[in-house]
Protein backbone atom coordinates (compact mmCIF):
# COMPACT_ATOMS: atom_id res chain seq x y z
CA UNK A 1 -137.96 -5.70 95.63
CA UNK A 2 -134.47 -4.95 94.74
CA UNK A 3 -132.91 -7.08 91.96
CA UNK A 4 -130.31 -9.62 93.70
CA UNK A 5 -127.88 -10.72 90.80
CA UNK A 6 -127.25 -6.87 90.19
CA UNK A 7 -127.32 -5.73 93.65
CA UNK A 8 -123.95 -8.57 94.19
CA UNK A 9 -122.34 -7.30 90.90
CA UNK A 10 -122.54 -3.77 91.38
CA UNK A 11 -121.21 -4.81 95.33
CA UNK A 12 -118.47 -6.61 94.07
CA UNK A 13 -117.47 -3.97 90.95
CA UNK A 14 -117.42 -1.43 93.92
CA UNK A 15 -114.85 -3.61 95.77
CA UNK A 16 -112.45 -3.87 92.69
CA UNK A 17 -114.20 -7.27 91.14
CA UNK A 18 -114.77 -6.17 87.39
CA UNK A 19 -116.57 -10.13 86.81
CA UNK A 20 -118.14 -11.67 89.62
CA UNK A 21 -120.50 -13.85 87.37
CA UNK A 22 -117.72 -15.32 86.29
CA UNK A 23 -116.90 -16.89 89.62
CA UNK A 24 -118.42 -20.33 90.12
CA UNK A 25 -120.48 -19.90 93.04
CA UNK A 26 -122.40 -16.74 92.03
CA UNK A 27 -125.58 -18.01 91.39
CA UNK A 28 -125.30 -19.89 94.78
CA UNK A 29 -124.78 -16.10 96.08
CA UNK A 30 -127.41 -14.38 94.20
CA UNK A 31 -130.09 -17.70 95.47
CA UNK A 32 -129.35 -17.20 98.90
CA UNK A 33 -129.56 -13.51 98.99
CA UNK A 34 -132.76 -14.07 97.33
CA UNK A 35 -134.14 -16.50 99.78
CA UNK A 36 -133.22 -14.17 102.60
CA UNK A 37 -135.12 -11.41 100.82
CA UNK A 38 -137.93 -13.58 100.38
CA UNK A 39 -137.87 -14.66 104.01
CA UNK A 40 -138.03 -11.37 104.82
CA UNK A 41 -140.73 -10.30 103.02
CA UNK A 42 -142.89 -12.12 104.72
CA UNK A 43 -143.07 -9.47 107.57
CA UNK A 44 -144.16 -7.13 105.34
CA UNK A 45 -148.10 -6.31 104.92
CA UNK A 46 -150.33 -6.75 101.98
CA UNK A 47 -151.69 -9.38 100.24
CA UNK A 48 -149.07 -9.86 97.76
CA UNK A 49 -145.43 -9.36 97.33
CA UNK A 50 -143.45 -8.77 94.39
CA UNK A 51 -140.09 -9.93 93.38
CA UNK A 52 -138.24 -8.53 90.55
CA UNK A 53 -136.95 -12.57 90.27
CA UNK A 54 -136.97 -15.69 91.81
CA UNK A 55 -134.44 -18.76 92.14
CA UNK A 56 -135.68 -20.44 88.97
CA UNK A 57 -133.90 -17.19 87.26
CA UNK A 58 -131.27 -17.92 88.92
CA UNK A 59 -131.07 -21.42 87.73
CA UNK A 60 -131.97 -20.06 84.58
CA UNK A 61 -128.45 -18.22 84.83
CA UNK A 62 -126.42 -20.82 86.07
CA UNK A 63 -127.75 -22.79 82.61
CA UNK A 64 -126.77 -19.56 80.79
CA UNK A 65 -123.56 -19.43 81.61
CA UNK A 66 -122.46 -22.93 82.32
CA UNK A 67 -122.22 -22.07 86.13
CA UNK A 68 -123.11 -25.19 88.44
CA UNK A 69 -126.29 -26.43 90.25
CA UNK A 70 -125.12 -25.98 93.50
CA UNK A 71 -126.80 -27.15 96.99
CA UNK A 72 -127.89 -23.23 97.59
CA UNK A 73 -129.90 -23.48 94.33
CA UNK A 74 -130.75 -27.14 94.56
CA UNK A 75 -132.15 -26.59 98.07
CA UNK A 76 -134.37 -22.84 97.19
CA UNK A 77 -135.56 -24.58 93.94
CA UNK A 78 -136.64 -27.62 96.64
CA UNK A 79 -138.15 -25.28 99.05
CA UNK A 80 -140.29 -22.64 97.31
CA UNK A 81 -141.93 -25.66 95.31
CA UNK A 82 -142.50 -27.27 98.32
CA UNK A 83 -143.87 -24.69 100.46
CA UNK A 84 -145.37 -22.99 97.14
CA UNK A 85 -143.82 -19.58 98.28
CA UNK A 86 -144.65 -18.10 94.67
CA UNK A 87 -148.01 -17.54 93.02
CA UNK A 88 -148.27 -20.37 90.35
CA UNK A 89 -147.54 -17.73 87.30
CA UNK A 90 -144.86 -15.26 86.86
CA UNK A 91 -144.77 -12.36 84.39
CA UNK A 92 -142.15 -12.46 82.40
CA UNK A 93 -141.24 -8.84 80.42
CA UNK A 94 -140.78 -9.31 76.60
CA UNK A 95 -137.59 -7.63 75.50
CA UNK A 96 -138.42 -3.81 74.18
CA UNK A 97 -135.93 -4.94 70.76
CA UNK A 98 -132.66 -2.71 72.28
CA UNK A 99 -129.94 -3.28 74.60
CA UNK A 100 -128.26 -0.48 76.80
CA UNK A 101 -125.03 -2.24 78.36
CA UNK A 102 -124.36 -0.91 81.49
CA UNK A 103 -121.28 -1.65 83.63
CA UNK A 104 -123.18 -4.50 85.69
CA UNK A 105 -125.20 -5.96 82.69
CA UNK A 106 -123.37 -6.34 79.32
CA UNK A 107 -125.20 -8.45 77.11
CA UNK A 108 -126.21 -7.98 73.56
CA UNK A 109 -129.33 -8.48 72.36
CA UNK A 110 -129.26 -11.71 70.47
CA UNK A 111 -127.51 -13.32 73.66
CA UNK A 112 -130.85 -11.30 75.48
CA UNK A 113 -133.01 -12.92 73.00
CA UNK A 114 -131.62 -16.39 74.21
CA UNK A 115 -131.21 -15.77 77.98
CA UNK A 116 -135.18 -14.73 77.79
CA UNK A 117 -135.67 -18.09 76.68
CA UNK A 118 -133.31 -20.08 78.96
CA UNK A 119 -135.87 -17.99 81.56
CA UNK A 120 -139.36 -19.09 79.73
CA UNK A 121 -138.01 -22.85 79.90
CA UNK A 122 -136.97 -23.07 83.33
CA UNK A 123 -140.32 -21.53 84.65
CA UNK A 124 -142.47 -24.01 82.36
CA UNK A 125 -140.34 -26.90 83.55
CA UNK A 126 -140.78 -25.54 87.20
CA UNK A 127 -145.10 -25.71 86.54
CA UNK A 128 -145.23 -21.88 86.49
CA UNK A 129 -148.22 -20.35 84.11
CA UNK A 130 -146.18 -17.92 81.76
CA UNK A 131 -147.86 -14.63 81.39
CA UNK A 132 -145.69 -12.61 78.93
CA UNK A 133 -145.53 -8.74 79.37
CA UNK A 134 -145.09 -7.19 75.75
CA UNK A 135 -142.85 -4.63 75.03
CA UNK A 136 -144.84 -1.10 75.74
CA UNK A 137 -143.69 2.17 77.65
CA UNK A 138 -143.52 1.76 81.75
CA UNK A 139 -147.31 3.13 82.61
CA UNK A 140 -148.66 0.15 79.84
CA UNK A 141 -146.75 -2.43 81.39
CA UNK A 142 -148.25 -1.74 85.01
CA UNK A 143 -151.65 -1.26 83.99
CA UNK A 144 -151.06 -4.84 82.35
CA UNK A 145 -149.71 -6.14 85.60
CA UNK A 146 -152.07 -4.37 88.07
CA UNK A 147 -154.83 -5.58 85.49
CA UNK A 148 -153.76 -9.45 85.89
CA UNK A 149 -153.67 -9.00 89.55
CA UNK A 150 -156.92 -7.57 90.02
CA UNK A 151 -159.05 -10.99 87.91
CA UNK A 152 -156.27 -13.44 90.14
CA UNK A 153 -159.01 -15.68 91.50
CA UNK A 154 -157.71 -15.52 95.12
């Protein structure tokens, strides 16, 4: 599933918007064009879906960069807790110790470093099981995830 933050930034850079993070509402924007995603996903077939994120990264950006909680958020944070939409763990990706900025994400590493963290303490605080992905070429990573997937108890 397509990434939602960088699918609205690279919309809005298209449209002459250099910043759209820095507008208030954008992770309201990026939570509700995840919801609808996730909505829609639902029609799909298979067991299990994956999403490249979820709304608690969102909220973990909105706590990176100051941005508000706003009733979007509040309400998809509500929802997929209530109506347990995600599996109860998450894999989170370690950092692979380089950044390459590209025109929709510019961070540096040490603000990386902290923004991964800002991500492992909203999913802890949100009851998720944290199952971190080291840092290893493309084909490793996969056989890690496809791996955890096939001993998931369901």
């Amino acid at each position: 599933m397509a990434e939602a933050a960088t699918d609205l930034i690279a919309a809005a850079q298209a449209a002459g918007d250099d910043t759209p993070w820095e507008h208030p509402d954008f992770t309201e924007r990026v939570a509700a064009l995840q919801r609808d995603r996730q909505i829609a996903a639902n029609d799909r077939p298979g067991p299990v879906q994956w999403f490249d994120r979820s709304p608690v990264c969102a909220l973990a950006l909105a706590r990176f960069t100051g941005a508000p909680i706003g009733p979007v958020l509040a309400a998809e944070l509500d929802r997929i807790a209530r109506e347990r939409v995600y599996e109860p763990h998450v894999h989170l990706f370690d950092l692979l110790g380089f950044i390459t900025a590209t025109p929709v994400r510019r961070i540096g590493l040490e603000e990386a470093r902290r923004f991964e963290q800002v991500h492992v303490d909203a999913y802890a605080e949100h009851g998720f099981t944290i199952n971190r992905v080291p840092a290893a070429d493309p084909e490793d990573r996969a056989r890690l995830l496809l791996d955890a997937t096939a001993k998931d108890p369901r």
